[in-house]
Structure formats: structure tokens, C-alpha cells
N, C-alpha and C. Protein backbone atom coordinates (compact mmCIF):
# COMPACT_ATOMS: atom_id res chain seq x y z
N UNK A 1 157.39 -6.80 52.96
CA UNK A 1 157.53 -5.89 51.85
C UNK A 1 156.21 -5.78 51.08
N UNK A 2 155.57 -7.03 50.62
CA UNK A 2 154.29 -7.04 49.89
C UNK A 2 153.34 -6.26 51.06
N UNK A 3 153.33 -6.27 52.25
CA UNK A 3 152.58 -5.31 52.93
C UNK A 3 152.28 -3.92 52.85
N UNK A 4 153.51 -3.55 52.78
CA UNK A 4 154.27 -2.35 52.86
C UNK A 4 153.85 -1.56 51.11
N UNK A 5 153.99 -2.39 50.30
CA UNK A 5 153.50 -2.10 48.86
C UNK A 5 151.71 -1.83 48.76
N UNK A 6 151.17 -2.80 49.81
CA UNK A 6 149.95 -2.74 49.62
C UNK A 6 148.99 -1.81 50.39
N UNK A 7 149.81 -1.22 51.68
CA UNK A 7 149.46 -0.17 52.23
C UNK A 7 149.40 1.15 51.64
N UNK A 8 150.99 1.66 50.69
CA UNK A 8 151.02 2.43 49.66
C UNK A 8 149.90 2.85 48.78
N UNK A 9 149.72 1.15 47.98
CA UNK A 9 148.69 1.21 47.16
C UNK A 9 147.33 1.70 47.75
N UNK A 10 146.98 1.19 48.88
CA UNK A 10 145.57 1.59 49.37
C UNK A 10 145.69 3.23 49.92
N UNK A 11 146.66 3.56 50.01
CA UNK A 11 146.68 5.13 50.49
C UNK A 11 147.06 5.80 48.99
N UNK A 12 147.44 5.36 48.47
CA UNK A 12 147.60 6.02 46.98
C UNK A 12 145.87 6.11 46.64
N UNK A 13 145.26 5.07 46.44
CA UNK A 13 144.10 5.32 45.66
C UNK A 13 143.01 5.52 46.63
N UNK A 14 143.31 5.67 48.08
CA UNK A 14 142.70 6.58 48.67
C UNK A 14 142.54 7.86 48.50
N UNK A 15 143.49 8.66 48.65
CA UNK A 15 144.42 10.07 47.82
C UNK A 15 143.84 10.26 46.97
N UNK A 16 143.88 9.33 45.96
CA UNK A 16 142.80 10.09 44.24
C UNK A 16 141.65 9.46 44.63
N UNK A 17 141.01 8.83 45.42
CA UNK A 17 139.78 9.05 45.12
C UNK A 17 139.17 10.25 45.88
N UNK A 18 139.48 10.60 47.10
CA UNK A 18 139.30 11.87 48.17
C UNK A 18 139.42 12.84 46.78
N UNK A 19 141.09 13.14 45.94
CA UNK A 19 140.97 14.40 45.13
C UNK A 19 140.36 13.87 43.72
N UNK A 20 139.82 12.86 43.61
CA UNK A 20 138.66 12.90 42.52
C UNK A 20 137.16 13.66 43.13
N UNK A 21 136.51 13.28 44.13
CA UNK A 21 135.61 13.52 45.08
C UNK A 21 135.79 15.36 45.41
N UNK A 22 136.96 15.79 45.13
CA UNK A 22 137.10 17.20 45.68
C UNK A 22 136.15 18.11 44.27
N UNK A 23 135.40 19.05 44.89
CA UNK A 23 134.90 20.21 44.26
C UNK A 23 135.41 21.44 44.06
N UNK A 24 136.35 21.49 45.50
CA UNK A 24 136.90 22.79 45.49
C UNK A 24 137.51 23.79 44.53
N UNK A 25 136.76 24.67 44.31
CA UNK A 25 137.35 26.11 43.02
C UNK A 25 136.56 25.61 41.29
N UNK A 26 135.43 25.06 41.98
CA UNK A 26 134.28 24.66 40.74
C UNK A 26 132.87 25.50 40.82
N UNK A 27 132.77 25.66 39.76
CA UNK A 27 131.70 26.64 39.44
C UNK A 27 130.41 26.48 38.62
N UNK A 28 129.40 26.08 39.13
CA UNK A 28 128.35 25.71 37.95
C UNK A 28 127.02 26.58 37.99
N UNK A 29 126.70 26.52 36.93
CA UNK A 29 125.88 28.20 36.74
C UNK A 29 124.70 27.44 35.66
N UNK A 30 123.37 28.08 35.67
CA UNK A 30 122.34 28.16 34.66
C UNK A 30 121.63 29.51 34.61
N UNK A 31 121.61 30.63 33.60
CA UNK A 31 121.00 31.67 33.71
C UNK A 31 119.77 31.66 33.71
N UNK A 32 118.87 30.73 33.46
CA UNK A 32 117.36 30.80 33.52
C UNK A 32 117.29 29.19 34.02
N UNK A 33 117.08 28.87 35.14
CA UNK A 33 116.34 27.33 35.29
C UNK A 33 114.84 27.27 34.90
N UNK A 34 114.37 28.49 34.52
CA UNK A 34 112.75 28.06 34.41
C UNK A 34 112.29 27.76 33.17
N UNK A 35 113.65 28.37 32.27
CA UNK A 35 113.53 28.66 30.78
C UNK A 35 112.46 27.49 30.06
N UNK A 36 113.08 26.11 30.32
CA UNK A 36 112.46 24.78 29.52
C UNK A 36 111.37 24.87 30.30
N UNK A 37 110.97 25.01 31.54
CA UNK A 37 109.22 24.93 32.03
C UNK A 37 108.65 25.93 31.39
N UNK A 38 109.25 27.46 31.50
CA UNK A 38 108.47 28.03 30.35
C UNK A 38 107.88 27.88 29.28
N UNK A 39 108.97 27.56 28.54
CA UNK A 39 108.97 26.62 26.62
C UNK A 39 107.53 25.96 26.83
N UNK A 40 107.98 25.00 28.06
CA UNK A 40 107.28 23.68 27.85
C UNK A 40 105.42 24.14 27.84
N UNK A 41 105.31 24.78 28.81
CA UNK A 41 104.38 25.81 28.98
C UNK A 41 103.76 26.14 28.49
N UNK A 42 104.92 27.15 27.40
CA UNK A 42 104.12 27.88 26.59
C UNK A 42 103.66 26.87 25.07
N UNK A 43 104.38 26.31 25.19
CA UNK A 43 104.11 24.59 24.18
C UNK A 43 102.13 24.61 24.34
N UNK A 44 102.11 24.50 25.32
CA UNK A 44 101.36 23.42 25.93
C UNK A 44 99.63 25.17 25.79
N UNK A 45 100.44 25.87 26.49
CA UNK A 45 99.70 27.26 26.05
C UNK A 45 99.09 27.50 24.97
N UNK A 46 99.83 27.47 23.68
CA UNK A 46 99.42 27.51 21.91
C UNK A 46 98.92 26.28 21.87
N UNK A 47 98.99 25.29 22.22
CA UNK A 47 98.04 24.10 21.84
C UNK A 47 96.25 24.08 22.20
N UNK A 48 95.93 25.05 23.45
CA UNK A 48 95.17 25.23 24.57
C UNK A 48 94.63 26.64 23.45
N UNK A 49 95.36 27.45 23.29
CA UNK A 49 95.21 28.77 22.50
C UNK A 49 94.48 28.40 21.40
N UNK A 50 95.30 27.77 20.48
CA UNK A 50 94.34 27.09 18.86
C UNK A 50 92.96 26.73 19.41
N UNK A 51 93.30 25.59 19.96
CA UNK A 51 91.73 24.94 20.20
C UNK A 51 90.39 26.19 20.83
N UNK A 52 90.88 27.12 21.92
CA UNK A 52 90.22 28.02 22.46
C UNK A 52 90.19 29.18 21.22
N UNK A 53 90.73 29.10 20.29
CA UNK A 53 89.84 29.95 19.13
C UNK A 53 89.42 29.77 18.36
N UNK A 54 89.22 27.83 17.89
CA UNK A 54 88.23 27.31 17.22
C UNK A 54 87.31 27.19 18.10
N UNK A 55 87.29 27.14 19.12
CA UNK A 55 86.21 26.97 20.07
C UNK A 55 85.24 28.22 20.44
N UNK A 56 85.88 29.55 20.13
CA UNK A 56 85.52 30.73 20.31
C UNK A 56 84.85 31.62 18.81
N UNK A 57 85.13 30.60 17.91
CA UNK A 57 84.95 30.90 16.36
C UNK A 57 83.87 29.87 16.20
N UNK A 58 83.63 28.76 16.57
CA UNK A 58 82.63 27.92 16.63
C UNK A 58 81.43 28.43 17.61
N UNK A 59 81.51 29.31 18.84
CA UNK A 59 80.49 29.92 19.63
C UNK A 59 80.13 30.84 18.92
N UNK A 60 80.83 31.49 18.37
CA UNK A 60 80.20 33.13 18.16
C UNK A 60 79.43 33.06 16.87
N UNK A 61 79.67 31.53 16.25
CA UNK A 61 78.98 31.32 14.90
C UNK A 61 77.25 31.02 15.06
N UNK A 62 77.77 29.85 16.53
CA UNK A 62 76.30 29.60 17.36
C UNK A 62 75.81 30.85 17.50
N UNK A 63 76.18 31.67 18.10
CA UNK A 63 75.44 32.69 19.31
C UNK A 63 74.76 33.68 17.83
N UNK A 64 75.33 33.62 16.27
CA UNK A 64 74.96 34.77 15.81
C UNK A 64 74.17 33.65 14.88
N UNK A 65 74.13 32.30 14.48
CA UNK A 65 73.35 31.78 14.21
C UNK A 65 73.57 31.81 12.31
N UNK A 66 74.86 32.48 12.27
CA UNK A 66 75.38 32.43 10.87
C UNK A 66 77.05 32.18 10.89
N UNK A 67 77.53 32.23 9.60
CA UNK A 67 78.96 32.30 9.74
C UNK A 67 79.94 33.64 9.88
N UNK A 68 80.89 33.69 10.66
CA UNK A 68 81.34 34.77 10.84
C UNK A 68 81.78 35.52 9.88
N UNK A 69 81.67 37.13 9.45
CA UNK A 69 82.56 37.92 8.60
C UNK A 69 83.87 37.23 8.74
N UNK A 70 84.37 38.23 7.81
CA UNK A 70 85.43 38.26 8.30
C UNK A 70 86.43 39.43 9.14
N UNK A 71 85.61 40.52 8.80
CA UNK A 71 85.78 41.33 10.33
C UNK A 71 85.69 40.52 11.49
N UNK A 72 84.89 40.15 11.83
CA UNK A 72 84.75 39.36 12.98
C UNK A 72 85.73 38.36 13.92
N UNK A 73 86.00 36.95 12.15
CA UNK A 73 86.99 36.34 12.26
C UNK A 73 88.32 37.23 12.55
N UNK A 74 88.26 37.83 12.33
CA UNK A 74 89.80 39.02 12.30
C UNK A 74 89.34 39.51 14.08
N UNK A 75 88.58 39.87 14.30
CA UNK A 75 88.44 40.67 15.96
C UNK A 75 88.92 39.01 16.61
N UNK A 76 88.37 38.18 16.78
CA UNK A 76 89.27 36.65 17.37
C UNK A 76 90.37 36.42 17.13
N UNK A 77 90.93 36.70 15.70
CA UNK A 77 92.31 36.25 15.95
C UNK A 77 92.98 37.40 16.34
N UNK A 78 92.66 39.21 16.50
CA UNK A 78 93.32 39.78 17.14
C UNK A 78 93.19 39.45 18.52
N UNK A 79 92.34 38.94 19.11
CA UNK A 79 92.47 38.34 20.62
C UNK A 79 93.64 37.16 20.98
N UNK A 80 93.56 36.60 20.62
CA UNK A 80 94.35 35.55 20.26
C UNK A 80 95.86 35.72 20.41
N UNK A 81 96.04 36.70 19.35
CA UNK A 81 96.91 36.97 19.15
C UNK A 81 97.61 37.77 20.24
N UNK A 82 96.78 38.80 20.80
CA UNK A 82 97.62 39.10 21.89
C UNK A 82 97.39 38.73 23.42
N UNK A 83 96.86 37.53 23.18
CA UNK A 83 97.00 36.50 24.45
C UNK A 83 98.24 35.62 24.13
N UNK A 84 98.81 35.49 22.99
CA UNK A 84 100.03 34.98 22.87
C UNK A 84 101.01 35.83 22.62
N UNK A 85 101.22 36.78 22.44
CA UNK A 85 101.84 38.17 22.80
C UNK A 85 102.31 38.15 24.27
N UNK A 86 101.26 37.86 25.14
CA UNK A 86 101.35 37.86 26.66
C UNK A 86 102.24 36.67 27.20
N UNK A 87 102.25 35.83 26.61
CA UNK A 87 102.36 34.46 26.93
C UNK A 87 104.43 34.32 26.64
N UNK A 88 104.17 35.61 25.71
CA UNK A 88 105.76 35.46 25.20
C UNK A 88 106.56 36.78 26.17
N UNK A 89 105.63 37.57 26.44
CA UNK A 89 106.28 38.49 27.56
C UNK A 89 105.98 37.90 28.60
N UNK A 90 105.53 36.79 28.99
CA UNK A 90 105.93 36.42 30.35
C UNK A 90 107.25 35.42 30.39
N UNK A 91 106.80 35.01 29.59
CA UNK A 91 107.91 34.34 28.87
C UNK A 91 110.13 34.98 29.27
N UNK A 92 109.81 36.27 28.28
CA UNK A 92 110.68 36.96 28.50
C UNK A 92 111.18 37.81 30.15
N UNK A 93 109.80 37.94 30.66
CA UNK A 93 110.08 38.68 31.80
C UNK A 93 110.47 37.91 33.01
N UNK A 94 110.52 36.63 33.14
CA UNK A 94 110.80 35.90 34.25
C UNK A 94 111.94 34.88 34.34
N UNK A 95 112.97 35.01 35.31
CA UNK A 95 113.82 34.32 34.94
C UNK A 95 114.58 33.94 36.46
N UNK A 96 115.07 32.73 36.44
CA UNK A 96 115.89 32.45 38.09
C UNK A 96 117.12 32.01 37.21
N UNK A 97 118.14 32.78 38.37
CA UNK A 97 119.70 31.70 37.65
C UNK A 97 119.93 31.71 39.11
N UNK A 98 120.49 30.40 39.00
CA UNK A 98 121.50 29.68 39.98
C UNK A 98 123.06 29.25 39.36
N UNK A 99 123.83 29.89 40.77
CA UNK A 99 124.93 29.51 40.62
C UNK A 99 125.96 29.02 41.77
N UNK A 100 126.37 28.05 41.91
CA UNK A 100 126.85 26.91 42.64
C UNK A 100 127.99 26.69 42.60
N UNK A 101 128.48 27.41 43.53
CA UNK A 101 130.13 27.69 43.96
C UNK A 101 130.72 26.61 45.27
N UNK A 102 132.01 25.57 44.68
CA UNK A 102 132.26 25.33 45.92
C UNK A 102 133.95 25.75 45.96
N UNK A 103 133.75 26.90 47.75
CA UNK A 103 134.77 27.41 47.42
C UNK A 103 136.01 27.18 48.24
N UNK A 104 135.61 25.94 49.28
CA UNK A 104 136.43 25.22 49.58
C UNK A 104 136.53 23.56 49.43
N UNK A 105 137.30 22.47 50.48
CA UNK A 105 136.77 21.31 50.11
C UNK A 105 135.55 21.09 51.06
N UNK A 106 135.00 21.90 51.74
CA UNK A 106 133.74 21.51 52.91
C UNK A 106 133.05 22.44 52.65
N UNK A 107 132.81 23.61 52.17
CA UNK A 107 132.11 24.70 51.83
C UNK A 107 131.69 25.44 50.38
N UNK A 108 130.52 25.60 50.10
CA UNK A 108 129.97 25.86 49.08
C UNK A 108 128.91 27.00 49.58
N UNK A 109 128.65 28.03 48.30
CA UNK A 109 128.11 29.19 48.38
C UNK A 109 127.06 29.21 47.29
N UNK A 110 125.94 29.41 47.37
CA UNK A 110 124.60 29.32 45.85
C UNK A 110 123.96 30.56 46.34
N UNK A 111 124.10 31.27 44.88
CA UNK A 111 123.25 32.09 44.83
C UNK A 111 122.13 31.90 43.84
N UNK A 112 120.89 32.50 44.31
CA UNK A 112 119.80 32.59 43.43
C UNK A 112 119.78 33.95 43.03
N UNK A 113 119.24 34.18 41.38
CA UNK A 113 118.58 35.48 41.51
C UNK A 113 117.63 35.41 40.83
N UNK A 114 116.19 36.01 41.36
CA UNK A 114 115.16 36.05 40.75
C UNK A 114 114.89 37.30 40.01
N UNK A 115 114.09 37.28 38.56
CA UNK A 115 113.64 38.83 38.08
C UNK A 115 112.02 38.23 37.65
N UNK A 116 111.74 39.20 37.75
CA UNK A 116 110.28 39.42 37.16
C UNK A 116 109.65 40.64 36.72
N UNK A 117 109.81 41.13 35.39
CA UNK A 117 109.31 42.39 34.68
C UNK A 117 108.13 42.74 35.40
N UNK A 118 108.16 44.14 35.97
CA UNK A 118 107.06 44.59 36.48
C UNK A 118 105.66 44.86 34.99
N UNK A 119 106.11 45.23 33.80
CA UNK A 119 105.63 45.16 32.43
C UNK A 119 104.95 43.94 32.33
N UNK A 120 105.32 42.33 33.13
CA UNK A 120 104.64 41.05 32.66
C UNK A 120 103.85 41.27 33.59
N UNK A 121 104.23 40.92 34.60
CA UNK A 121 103.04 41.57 36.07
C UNK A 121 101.66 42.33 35.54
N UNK A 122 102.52 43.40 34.91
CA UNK A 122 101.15 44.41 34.74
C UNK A 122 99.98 44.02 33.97
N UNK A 123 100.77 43.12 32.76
CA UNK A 123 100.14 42.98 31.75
C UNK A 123 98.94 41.11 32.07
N UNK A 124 99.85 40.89 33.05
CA UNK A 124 99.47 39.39 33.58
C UNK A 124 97.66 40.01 34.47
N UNK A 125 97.69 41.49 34.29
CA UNK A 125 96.31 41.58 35.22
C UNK A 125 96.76 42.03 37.03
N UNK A 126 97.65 41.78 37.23
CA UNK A 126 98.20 41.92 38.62
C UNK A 126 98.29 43.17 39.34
N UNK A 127 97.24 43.66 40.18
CA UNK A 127 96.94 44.87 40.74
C UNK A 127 98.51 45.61 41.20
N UNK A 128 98.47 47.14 41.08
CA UNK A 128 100.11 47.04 41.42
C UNK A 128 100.43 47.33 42.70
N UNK A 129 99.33 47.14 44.03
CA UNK A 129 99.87 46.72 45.15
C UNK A 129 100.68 45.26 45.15
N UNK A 130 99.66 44.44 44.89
CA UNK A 130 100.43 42.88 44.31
C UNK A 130 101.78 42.63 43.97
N UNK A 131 101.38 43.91 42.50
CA UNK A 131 103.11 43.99 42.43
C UNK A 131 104.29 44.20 42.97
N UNK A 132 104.21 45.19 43.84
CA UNK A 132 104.77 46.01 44.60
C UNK A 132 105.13 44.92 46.10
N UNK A 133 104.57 44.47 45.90
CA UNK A 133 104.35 43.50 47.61
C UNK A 133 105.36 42.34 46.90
N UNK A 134 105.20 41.89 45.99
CA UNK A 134 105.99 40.71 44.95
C UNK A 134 107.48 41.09 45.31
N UNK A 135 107.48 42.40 44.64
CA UNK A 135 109.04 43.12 44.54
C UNK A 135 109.74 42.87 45.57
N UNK A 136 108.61 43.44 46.34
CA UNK A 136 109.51 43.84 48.04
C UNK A 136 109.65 42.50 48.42
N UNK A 137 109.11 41.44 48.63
CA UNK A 137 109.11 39.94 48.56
C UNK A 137 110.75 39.58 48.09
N UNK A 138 110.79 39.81 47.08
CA UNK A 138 111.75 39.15 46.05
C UNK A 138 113.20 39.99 46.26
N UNK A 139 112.96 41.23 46.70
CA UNK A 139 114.46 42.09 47.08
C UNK A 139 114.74 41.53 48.58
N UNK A 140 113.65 41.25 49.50
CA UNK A 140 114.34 41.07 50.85
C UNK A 140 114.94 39.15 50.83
N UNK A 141 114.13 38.43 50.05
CA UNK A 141 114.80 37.41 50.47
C UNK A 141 116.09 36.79 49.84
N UNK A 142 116.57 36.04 50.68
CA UNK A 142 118.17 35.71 50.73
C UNK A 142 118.70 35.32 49.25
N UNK A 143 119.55 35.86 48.85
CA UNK A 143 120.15 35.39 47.39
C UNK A 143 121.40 35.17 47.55
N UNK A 144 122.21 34.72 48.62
CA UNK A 144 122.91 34.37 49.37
C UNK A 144 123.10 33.25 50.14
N UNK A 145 123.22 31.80 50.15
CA UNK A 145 123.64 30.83 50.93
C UNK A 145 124.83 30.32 51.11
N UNK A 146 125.52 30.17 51.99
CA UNK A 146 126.64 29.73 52.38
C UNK A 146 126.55 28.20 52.88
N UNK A 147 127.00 26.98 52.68
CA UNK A 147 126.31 25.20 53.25
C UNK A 147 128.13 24.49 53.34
N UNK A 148 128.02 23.91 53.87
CA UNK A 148 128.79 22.64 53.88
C UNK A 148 128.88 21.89 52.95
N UNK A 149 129.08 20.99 52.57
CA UNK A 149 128.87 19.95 51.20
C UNK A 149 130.01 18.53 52.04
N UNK A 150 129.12 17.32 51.21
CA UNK A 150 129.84 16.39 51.04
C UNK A 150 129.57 15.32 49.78
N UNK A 151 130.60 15.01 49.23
CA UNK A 151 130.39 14.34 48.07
C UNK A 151 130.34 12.94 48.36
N UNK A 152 129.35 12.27 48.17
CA UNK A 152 128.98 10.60 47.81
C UNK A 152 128.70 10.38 46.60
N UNK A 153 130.32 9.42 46.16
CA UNK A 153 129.85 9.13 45.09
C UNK A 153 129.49 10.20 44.46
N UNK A 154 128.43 9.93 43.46
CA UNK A 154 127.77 11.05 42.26
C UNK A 154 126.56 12.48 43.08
N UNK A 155 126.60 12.03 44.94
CA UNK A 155 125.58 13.13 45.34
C UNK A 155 126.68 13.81 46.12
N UNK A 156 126.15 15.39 45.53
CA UNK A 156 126.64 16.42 46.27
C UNK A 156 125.64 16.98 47.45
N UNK A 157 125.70 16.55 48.99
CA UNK A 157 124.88 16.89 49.82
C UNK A 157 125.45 18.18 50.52
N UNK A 158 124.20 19.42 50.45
CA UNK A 158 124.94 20.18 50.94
C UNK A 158 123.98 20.37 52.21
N UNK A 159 124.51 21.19 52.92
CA UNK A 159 123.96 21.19 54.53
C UNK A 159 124.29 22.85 54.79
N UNK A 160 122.87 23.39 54.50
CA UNK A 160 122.87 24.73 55.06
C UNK A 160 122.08 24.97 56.39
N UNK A 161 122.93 24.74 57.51
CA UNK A 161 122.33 25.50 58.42
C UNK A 161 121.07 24.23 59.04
N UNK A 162 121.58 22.39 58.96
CA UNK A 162 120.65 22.18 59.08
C UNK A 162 119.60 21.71 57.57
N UNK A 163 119.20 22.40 56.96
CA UNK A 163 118.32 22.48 55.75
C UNK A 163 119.43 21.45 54.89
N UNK A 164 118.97 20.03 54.39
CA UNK A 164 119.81 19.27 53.66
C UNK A 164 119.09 19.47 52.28
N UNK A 165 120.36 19.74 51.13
CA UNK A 165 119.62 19.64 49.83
C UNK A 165 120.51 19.03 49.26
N UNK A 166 119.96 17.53 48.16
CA UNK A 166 120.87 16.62 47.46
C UNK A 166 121.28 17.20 45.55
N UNK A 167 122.00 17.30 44.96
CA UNK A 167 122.39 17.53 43.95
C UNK A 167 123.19 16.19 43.79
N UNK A 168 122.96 16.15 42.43
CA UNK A 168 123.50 15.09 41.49
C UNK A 168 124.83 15.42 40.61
N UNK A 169 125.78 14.70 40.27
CA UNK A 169 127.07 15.42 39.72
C UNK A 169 126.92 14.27 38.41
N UNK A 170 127.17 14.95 37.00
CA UNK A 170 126.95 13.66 35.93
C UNK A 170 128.29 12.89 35.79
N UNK A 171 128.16 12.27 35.06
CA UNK A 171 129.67 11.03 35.05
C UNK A 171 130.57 12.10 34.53
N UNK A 172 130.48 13.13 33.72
CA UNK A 172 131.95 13.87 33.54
C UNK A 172 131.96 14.76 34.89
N UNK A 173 131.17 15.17 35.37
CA UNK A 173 131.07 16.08 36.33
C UNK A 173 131.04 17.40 35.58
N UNK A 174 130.87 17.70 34.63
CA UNK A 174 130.75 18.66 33.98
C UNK A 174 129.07 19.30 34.16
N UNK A 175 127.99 18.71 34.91
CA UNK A 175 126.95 19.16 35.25
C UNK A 175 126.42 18.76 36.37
N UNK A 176 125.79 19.69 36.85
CA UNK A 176 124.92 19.36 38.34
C UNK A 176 123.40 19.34 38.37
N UNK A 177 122.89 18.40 38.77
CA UNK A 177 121.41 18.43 38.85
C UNK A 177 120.47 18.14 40.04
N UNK A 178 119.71 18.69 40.00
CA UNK A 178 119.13 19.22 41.49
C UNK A 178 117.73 19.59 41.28
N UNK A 179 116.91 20.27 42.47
CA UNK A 179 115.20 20.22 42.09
C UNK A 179 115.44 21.48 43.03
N UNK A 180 114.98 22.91 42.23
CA UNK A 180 114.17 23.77 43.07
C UNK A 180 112.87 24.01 43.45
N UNK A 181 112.62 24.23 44.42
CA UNK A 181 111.26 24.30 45.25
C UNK A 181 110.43 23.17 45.34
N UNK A 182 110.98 22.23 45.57
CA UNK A 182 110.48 20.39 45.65
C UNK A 182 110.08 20.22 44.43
N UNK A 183 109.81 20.84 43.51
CA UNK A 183 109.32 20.56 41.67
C UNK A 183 109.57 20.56 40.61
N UNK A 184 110.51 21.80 40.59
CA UNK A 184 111.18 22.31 39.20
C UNK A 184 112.52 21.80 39.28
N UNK A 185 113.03 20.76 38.09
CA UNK A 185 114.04 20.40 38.20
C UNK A 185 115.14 21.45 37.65
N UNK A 186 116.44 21.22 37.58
CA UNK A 186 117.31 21.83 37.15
C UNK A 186 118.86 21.39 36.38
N UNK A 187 118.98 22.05 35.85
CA UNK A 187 120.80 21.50 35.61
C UNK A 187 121.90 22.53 35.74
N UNK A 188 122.48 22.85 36.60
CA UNK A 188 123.84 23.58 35.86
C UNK A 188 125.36 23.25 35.56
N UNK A 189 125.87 24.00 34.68
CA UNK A 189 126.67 24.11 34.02
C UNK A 189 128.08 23.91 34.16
N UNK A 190 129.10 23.39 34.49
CA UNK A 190 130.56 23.52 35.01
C UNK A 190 131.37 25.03 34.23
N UNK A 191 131.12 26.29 34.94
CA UNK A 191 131.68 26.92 34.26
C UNK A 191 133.36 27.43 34.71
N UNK A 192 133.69 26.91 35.65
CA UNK A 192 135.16 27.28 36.12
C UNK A 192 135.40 26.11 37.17
């Protein structure tokens, strides 16, 4: 009888741990993964910016061998200014969301979508063959994957086709974390 109880038990909490481990009809989403590298970026941009217009206000003082008007001072910080202008439309114009569907218990579907304002492009200096070649780039490739998945523990390994990519599930499971393009990390969201 104590056998018989203990076989139960081990197939019972076999059972919930398999449907703890299940993903199936979960949905996790981030509309911009690049957003915080941007920020961080552009952080790091205005810090680089200040110094490069004391540095550009300190040359032009050399080069004229007096102190600047203030016309002058004013022509630098209109530079300035719309080099950080730029910095905030690139800002705005670029964006990847991923979203990470698993829509059975062995199968999962991620889509990417990339945008990139042809307006940041332009303004980034970018010849508009470049651009144009970018576009066509970015409309033909796949925003569509279909993979396998298996859950260990806290890694969600999925298997597209061959191509293995590991994602992380947090202790609520309420987020997923993962690295696009071997560098840029990521998180998304549990939204269904």
C-alpha cells in the first residue's frame, strides 16, 4: 500500500511539475528592445556633446586669439544643439519589438519587427541609395520564426531549424530574458 501511495505521489508531482514547466498559450512582448541602449547612448552622447562644445568654444577662442562674442558663442550652441536634435530623432526613429509566442507545449513562434525612419537615415547623413538598400534589407528579411522549445528549469531553449537560442524565464515567470544579435540584451513582458 505505502508503495502504491508513493508511486501516486511521484506521478502526482511529476504532473505539476511537467504543467508548471508548460508555456503553452503565453505571450511575451517588448515594443522597443533597443529603447534602454538608446537612452543609455544617448546618456553617454550629451556627456561627449557638453565636453565637445567646451572643447569647440575653447578652440575657436584659440584660433581667434580672443574671447568669443556672443554671436559666436550662440553659432556653437546652435550646432550643438541640433546635433542633439539628431540624436533624439534617432532616438525616436528606430525601434525592434519582439514578441514570443508559445503556441503549443513543443512549439513557439517570435516575431521581430524592425522600423527605421527614413527622416533619421536622412538626417544621420546616409546617401539614399544606402537608404533604400537598408529598406529593401529590412522588408525581405524574416519577421517570422516558427522553433520548438524546451523548458529547463528557468531556460527556455528554443530550436529553430537547428539554430539553438537560450532565453531565461524569471522566478514569477512573468518575464523572459534573452540576448539579440550575440549583444543586445533583452526582456519581455508576459502579456497573455
Amino acid at each position: 500500500m505505502k508503495k502504491i501511495l508513493l508511486l501516486v505521489a511521484v506521478i502526482v508531482m511529476t504532473a505539476l511539475d511537467v504543467q508548471a514547466q508548460s508555456l503553452a498559450g503565453r505571450k511575451y512582448y517588448n515594443a522597443n528592445i533597443i529603447a534602454s541602449l538608446m537612452d543609455e547612448a544617448m546618456e553617454n552622447m550629451e556627456q561627449k556633446l557638453d565636453s565637445a562644445k567646451h572643447a569647440a568654444l575653447v578652440k575657436a577662442e584659440q584660433k581667434k586669439g580672443r574671447q568669443l562674442t556672443a554671436a559666436e558663442k550662440a553659432e556653437v550652441e546652435e550646432k550643438a544643439k541640433e546635433a542633439q536634435q539628431m540624436m533624439i530623432a534617432v532616438r525616436k526613429g528606430m525601434s525592434t519589438a519582439i514578441t514570443v509566442e508559445f503556441t503549443t507545449e513543443k512549439n513557439a513562434t517570435m516575431k521581430v519587427k524592425m522600423k527605421v525612419s527614413d527622416d533619421v537615415l536622412k538626417a544621420a547623413g546616409i546617401p539614399w541609395l544606402k537608404r533604400k538598400a537598408m529598406k529593401a534589407a529590412l522588408a525581405v528579411a524574416p519577421s517570422t520564426m516558427n522553433a520548438t522549445y524546451e523548458v529547463k528549469g528557468n531556460l527556455v531553449i528554443l530550436n529553430d531549424d537547428g539554430e539553438l537560442d537560450t532565453l531565461r524565464l524569471s522566478a514569477d515567470r512573468k518575464q523572459l530574458h534573452g540576448t539579440f544579435d550575440k549583444k543586445t540584451p533583452f526582456t519581455l513582458t508576459l502579456t497573455k
